[in-house]
N, C-alpha and C. Protein backbone atom coordinates (compact mmCIF):
# COMPACT_ATOMS: atom_id res chain seq x y z
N UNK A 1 143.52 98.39 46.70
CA UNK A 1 144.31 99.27 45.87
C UNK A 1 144.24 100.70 46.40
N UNK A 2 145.31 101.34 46.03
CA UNK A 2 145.33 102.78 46.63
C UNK A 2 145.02 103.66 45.58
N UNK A 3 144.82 103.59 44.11
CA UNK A 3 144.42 104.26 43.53
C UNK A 3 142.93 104.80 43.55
N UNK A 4 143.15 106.50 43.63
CA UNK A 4 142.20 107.26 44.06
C UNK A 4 141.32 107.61 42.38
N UNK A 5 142.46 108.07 41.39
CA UNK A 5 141.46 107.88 39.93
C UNK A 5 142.71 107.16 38.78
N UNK A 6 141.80 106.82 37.91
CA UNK A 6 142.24 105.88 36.63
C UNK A 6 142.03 106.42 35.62
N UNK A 7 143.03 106.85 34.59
CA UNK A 7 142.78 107.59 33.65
C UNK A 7 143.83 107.13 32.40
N UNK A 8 143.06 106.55 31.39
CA UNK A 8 143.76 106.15 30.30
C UNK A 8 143.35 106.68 29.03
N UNK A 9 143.98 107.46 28.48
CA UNK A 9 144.02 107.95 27.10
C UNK A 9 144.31 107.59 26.21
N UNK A 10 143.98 108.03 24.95
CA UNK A 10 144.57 107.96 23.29
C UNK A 10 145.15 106.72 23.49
N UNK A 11 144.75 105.14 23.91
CA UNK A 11 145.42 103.91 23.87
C UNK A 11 144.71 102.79 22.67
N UNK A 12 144.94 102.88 21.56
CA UNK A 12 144.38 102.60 20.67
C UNK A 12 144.30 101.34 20.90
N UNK A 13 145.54 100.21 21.42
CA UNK A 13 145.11 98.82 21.59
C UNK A 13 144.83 98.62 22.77
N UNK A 14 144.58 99.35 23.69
CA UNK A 14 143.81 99.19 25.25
C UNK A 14 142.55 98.60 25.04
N UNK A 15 142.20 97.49 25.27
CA UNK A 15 140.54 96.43 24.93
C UNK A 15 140.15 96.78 26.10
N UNK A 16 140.67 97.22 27.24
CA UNK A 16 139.68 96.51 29.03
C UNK A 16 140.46 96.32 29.87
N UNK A 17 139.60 96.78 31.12
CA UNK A 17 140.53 96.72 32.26
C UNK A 17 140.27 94.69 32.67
N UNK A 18 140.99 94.79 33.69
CA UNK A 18 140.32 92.99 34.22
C UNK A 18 139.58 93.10 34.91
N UNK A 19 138.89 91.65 34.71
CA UNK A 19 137.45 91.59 35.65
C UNK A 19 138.57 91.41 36.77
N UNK A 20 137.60 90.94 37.77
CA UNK A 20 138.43 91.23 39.14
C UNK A 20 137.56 91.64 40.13
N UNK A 21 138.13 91.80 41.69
CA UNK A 21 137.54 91.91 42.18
C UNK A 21 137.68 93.92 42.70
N UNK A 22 136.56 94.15 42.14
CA UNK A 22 136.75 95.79 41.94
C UNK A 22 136.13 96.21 42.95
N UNK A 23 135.48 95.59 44.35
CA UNK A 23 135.26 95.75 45.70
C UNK A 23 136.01 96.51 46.45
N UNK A 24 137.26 95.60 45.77
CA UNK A 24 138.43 95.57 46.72
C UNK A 24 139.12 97.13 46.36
N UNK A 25 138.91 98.16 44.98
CA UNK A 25 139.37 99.09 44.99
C UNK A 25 138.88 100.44 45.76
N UNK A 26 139.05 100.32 46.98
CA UNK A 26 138.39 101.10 48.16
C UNK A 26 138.39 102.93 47.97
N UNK A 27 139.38 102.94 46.90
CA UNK A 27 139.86 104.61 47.16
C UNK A 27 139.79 104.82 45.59
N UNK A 28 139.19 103.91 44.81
CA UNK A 28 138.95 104.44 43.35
C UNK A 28 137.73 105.37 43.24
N UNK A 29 137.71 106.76 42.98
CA UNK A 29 136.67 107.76 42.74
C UNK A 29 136.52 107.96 41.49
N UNK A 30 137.45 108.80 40.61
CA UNK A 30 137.23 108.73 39.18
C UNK A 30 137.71 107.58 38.10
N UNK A 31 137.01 107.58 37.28
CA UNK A 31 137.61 106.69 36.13
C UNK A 31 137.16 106.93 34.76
N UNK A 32 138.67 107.55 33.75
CA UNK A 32 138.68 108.14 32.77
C UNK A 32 138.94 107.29 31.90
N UNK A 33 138.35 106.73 30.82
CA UNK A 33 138.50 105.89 29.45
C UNK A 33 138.51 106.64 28.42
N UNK A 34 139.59 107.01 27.72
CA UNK A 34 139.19 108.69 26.43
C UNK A 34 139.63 107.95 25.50
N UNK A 35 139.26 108.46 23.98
CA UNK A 35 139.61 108.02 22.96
C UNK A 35 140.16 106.05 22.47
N UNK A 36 139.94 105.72 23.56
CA UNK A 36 140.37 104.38 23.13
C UNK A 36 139.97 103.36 22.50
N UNK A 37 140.11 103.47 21.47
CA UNK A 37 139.04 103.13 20.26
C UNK A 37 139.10 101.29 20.16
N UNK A 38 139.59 100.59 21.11
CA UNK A 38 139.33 98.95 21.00
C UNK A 38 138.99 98.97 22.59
N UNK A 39 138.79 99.48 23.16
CA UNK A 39 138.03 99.23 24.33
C UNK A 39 136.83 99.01 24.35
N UNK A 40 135.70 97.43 24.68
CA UNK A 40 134.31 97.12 24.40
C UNK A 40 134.28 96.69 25.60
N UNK A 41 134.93 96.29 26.40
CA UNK A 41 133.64 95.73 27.48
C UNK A 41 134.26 96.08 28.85
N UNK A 42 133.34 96.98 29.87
CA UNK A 42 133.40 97.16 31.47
C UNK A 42 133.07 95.85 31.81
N UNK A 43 134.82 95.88 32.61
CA UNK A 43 133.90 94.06 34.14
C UNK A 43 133.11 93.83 34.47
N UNK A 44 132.28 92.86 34.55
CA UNK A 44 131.42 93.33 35.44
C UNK A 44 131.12 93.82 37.14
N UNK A 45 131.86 93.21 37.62
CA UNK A 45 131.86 94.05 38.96
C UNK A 45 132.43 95.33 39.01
N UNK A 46 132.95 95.93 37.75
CA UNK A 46 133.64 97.26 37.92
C UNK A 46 132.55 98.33 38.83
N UNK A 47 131.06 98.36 38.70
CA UNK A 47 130.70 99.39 39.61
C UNK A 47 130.40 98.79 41.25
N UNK A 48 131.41 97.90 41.47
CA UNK A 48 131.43 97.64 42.91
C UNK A 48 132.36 97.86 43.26
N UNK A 49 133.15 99.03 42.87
CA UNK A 49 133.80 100.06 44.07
C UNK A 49 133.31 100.59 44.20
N UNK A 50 133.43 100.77 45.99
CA UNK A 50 132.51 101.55 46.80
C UNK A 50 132.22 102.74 46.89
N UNK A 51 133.96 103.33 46.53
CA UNK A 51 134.28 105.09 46.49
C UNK A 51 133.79 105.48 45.04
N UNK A 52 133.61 104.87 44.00
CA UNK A 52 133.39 105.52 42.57
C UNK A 52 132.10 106.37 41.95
N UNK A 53 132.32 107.65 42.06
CA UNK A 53 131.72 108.65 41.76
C UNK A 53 131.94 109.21 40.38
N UNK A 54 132.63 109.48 39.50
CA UNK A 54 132.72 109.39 38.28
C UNK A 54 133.62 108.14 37.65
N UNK A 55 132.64 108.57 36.26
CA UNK A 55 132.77 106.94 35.39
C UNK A 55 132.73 107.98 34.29
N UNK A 56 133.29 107.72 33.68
CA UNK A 56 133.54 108.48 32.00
C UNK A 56 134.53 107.43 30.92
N UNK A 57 133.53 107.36 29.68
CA UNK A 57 134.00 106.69 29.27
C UNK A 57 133.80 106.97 27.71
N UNK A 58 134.52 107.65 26.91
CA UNK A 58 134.17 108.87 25.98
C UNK A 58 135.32 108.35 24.66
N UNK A 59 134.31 107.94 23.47
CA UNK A 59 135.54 107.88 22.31
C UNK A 59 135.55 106.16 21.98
N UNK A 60 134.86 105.18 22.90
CA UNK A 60 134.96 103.62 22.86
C UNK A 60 134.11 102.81 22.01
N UNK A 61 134.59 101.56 21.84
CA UNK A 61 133.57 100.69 21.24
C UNK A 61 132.24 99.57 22.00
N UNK A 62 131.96 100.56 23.76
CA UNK A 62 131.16 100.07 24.69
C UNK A 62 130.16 99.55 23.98
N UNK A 63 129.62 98.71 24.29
CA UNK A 63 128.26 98.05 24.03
C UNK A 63 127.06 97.79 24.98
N UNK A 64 127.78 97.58 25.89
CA UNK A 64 127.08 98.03 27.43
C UNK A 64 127.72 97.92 28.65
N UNK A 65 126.63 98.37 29.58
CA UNK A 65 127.58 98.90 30.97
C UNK A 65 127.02 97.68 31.53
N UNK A 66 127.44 96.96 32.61
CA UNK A 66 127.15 95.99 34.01
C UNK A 66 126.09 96.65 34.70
N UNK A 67 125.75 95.47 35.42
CA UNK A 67 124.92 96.09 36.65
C UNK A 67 125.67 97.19 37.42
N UNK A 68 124.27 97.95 38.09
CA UNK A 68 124.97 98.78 38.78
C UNK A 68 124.24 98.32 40.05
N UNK A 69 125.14 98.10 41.58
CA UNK A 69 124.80 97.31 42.60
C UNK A 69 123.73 98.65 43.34
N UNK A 70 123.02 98.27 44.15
CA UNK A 70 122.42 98.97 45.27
C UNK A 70 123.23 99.70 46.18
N UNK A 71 122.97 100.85 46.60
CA UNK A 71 123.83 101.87 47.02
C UNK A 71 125.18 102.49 46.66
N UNK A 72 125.50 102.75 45.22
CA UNK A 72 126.24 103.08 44.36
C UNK A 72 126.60 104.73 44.71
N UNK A 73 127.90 105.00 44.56
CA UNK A 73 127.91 106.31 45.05
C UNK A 73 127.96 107.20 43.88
N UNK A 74 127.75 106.41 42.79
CA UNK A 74 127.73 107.14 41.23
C UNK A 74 127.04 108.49 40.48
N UNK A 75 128.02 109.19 41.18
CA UNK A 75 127.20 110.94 40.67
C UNK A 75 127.56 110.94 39.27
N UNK A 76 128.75 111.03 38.26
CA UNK A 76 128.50 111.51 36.99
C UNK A 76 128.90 109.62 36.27
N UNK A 77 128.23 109.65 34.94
CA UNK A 77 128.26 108.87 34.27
C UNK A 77 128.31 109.28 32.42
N UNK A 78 129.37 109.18 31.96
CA UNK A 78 129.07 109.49 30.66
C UNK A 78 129.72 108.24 30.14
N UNK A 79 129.12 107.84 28.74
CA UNK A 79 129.45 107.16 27.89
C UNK A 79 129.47 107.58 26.23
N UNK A 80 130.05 108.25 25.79
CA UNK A 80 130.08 109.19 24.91
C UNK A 80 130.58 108.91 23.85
N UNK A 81 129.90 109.16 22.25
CA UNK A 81 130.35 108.57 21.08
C UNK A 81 131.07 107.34 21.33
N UNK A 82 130.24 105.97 21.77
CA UNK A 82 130.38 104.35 21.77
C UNK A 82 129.76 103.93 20.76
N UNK A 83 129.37 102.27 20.94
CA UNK A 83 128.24 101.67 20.71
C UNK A 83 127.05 101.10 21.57
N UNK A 84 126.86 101.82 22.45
CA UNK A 84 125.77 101.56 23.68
C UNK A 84 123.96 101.67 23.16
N UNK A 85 123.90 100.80 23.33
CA UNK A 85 122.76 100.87 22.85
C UNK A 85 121.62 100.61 23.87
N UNK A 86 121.59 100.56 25.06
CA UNK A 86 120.80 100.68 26.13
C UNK A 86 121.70 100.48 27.49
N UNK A 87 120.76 100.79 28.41
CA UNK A 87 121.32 100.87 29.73
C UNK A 87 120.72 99.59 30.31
N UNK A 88 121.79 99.19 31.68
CA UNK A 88 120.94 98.47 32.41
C UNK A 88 120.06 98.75 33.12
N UNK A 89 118.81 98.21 33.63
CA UNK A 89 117.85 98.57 34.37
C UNK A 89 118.54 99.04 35.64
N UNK A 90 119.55 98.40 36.20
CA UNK A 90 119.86 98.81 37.48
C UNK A 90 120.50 100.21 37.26
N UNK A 91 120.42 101.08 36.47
CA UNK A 91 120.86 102.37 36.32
C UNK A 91 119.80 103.12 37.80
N UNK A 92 118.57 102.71 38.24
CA UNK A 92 117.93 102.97 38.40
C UNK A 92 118.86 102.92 40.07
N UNK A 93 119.22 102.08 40.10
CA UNK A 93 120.28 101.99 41.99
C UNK A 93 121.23 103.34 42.29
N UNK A 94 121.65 103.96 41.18
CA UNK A 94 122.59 105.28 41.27
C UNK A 94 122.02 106.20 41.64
N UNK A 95 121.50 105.96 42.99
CA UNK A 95 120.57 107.28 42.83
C UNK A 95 121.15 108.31 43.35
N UNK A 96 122.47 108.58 43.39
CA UNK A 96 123.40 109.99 43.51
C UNK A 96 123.53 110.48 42.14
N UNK A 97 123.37 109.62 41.18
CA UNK A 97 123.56 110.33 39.95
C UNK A 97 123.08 111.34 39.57
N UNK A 98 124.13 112.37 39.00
CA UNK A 98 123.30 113.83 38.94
C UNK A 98 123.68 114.67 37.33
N UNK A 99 124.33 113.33 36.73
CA UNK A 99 124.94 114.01 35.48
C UNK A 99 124.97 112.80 34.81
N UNK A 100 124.18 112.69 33.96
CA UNK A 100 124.49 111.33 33.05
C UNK A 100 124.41 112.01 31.32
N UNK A 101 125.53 111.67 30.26
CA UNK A 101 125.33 111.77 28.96
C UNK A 101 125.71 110.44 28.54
N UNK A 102 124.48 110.26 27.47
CA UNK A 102 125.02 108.97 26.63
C UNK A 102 124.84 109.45 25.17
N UNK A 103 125.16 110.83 24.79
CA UNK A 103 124.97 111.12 23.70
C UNK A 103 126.23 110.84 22.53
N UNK A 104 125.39 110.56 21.40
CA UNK A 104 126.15 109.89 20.45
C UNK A 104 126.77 108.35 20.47
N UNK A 105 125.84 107.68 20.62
CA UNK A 105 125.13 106.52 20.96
C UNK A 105 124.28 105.78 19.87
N UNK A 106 124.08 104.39 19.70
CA UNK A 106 122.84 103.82 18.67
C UNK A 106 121.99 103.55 19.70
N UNK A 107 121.39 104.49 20.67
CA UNK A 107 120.17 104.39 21.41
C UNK A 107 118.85 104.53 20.54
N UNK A 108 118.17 103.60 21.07
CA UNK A 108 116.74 103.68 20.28
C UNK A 108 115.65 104.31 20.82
N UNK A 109 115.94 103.75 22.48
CA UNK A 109 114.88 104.04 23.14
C UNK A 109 115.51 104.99 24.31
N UNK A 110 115.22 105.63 25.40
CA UNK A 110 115.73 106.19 26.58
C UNK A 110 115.20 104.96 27.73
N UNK A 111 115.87 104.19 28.37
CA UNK A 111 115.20 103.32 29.48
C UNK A 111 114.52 103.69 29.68
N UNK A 112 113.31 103.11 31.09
CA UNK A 112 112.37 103.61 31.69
C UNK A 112 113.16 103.55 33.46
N UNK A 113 114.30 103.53 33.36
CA UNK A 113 114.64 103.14 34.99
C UNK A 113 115.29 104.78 34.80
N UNK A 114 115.41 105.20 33.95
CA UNK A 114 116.07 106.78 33.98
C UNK A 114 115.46 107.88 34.61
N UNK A 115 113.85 107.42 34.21
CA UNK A 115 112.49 108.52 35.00
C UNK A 115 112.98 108.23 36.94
N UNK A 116 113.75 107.03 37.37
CA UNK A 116 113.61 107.18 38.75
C UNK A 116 114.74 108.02 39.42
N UNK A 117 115.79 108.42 38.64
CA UNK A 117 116.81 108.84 38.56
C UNK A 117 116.61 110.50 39.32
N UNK A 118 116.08 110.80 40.59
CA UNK A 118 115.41 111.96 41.09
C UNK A 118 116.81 113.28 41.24
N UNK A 119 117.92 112.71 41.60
CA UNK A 119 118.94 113.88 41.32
C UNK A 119 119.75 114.00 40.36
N UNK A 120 119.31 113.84 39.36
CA UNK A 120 119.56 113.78 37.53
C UNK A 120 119.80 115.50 37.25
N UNK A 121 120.41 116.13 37.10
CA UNK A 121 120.25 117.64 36.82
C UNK A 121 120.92 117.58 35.05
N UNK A 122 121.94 116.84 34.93
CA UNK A 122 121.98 116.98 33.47
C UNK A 122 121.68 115.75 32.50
N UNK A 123 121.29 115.52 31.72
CA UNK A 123 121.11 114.34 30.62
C UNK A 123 120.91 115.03 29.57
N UNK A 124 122.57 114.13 28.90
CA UNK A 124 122.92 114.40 27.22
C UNK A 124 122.88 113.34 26.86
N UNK A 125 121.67 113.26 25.59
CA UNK A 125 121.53 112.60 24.84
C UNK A 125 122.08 112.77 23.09
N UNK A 126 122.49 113.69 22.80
CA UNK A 126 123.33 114.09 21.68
C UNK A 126 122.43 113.49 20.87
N UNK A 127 123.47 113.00 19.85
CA UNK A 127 123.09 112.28 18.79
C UNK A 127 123.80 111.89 17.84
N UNK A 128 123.14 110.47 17.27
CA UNK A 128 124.19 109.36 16.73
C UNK A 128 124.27 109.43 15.26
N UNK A 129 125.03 109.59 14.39
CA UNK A 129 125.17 109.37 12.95
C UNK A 129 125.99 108.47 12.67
N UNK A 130 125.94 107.65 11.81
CA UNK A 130 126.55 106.56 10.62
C UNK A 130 126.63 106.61 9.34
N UNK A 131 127.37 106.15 8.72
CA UNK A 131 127.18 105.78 7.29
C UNK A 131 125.65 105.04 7.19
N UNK A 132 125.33 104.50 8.07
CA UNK A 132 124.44 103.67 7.88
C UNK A 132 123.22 104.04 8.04
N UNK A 133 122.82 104.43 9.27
CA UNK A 133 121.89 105.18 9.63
C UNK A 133 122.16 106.49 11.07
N UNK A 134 120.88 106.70 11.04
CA UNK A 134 120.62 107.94 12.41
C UNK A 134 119.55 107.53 13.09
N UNK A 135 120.31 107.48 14.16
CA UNK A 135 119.25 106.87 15.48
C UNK A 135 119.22 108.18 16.40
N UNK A 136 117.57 108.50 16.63
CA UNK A 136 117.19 109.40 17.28
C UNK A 136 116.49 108.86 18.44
N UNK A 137 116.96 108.67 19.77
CA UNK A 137 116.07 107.82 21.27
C UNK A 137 114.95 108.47 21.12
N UNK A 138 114.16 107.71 21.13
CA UNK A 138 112.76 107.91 21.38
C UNK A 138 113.05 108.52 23.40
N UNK A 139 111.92 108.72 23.46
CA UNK A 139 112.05 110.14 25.37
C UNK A 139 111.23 108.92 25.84
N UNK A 140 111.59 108.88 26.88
CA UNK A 140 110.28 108.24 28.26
C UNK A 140 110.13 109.03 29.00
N UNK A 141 109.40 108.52 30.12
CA UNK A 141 108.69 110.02 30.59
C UNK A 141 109.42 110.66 31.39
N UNK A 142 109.95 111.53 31.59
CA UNK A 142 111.08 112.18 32.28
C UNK A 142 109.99 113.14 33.08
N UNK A 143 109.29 112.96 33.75
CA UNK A 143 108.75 114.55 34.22
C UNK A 143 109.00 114.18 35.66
N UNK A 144 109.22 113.25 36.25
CA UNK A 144 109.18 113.63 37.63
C UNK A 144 111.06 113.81 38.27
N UNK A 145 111.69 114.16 37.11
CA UNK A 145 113.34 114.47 37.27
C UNK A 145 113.38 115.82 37.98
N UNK A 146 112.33 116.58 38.49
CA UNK A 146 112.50 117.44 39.21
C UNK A 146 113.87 118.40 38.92
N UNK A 147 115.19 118.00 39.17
CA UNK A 147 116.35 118.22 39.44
C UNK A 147 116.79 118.67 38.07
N UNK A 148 116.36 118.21 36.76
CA UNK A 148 116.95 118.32 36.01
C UNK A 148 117.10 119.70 35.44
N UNK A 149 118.07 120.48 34.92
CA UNK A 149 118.54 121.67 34.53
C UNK A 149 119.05 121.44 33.27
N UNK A 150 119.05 120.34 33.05
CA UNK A 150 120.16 120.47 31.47
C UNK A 150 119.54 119.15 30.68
N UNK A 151 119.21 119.48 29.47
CA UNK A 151 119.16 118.33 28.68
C UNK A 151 119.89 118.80 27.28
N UNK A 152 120.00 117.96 26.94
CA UNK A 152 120.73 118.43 25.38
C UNK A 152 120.31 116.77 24.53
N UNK A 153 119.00 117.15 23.69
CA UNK A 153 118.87 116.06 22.55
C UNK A 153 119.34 116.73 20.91
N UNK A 154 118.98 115.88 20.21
CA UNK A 154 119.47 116.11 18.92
C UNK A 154 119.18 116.55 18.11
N UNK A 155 119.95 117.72 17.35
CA UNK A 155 119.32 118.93 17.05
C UNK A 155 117.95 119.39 16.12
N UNK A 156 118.19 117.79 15.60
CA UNK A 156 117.42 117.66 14.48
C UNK A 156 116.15 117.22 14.67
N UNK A 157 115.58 117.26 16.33
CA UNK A 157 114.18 117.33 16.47
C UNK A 157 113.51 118.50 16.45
N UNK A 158 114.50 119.50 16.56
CA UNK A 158 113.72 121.08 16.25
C UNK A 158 113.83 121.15 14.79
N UNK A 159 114.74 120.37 13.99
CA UNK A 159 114.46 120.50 12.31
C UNK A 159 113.54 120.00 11.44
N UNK A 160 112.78 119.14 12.06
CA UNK A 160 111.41 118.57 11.36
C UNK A 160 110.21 119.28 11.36
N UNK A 161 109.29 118.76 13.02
CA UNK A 161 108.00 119.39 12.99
C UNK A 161 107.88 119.69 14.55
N UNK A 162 106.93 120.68 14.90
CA UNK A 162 106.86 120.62 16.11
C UNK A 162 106.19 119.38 16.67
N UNK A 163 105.94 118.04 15.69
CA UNK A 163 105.37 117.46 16.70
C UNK A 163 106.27 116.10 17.95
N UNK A 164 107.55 116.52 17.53
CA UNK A 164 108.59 116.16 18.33
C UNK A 164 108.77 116.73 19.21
N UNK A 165 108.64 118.07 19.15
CA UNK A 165 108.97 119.26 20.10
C UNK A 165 107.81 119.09 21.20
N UNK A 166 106.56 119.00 20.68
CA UNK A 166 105.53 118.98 21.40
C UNK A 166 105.67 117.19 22.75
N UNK A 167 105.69 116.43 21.73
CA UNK A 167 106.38 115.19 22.70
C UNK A 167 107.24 115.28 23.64
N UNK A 168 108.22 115.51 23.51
CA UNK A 168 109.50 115.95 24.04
C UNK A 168 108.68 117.15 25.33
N UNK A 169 108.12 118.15 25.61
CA UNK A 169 107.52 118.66 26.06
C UNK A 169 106.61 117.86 27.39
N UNK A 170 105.83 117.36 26.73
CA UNK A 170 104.86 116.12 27.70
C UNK A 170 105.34 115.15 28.92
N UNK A 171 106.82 115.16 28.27
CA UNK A 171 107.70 114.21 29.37
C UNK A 171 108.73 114.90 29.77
N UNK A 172 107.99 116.18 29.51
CA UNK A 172 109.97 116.66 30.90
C UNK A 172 108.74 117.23 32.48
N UNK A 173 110.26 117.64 33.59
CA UNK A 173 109.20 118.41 34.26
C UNK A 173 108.76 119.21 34.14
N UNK A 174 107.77 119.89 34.64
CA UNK A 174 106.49 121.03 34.17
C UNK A 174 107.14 122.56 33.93
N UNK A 175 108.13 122.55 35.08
CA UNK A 175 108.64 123.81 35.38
C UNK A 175 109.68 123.68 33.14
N UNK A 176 110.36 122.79 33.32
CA UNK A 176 111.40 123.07 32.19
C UNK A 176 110.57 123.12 30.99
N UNK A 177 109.47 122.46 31.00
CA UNK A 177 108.56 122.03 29.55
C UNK A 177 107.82 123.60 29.45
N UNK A 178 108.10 124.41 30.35
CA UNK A 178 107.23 125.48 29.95
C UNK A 178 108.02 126.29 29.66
N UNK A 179 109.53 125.97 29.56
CA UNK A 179 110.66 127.52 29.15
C UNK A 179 111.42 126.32 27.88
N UNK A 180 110.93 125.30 27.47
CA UNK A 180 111.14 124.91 26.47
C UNK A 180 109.77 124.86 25.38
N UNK A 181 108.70 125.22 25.78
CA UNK A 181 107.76 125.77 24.98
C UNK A 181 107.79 127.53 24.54
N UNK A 182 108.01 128.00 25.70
CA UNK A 182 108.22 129.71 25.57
C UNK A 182 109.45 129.42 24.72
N UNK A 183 110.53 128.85 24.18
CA UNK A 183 111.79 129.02 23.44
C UNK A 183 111.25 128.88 22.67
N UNK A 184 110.54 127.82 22.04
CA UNK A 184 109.73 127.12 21.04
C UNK A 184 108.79 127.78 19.93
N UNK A 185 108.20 128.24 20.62
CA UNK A 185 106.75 129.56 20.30
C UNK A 185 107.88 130.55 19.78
N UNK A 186 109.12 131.34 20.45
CA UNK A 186 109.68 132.62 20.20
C UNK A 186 109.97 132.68 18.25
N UNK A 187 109.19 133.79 17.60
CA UNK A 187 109.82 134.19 16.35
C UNK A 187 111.42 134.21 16.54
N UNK A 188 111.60 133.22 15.25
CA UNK A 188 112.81 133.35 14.50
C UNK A 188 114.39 132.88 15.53
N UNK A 189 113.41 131.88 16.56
CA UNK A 189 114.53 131.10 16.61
C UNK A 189 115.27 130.27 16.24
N UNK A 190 116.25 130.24 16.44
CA UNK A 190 117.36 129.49 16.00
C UNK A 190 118.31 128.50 16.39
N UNK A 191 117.70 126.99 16.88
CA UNK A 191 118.76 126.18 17.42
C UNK A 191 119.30 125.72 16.66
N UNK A 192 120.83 125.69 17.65
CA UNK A 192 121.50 124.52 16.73
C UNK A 192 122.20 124.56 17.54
């Protein structure tokens, strides 16, 4: 196929692309899924195009992503206000990835294949509300992300106690956990 990006919007009865053989899409780089509120399931071979560097998939009823193959050229990844509720382990093969959000999500936990993720600079984890409940990911240990510059969790771990804050702290890298403690400590701040 000659398509270089894929971008489908506001398609309310759009369910899914076809499985298929997504090898074969040699010149696919981006791929945009927005608002399409009956879209649940990626092919599974969809991350075996070779060229695909962004994956965004923002507004769906995902439940989860496929494997992701060994030597993946996958720099950004978002999956944004779905139903995803964990990643695959092979998240851990993207190792160009340098921007991943899965915020607003029924995540429980944060994988543990995310800590290998060494050129990670942003991870949004937002946060999920329901009628039903609020799921806040528990952190794994994120400290050897080196790279990372950006996190964004949910706001409402600075609204309880510091002893979230203090957790959250323990598992980033050293350099960020110490200008997210100096924020922390400062009188009369104010996140939100």
């Amino acid at each position: 196929s000659n398509v270089k990006e894929l971008v489908i919007r506001e398609c309310c009865n759009f369910n899914g692309l076809p499985e298929g053989q997504w090898k074969n899409w040699s010149r696919l780089e981006k791929c945009t899924i927005d608002e399409c509120y009956s879209f649940r399931q990626v092919p599974k071979n969809f991350f075996r195009a070779p060229n695909l560097k962004e994956c965004r998939f923002n507004i769906t009823q995902i439940e989860r992503l496929p494997e992701i193959p060994k030597g993946s050229n996958l720099e950004v990844l978002e999956v944004i206000k779905g139903n995803l509720n964990s990643l695959p382990n092979s998240i851990k093969n993207a190792t160009r990835l340098k921007h991943l959000d899965i915020g607003d999500n029924p995540f429980e936990e944060i994988p543990e294949a995310v800590k290998e993720l060494k050129q990670l600079k942003y991870l949004g984890l937002g946060e999920y509300e329901s009628d039903e409940r609020k799921c806040e990911p528990k952190i794994s240990d994120l400290s050897n992300l080196a790279n990372l510059n950006t996190l964004v969790v949910p706001k409402s771990w600075f609204e309880k106690t510091d002893e979230k804050t203090q957790n959250l702290v323990k598992y980033l890298p050293k350099a960020f956990a110490v200008e997210l403690e100096n924020l922390t400590n400062q009188e009369g701040l104010n996140i939100t």
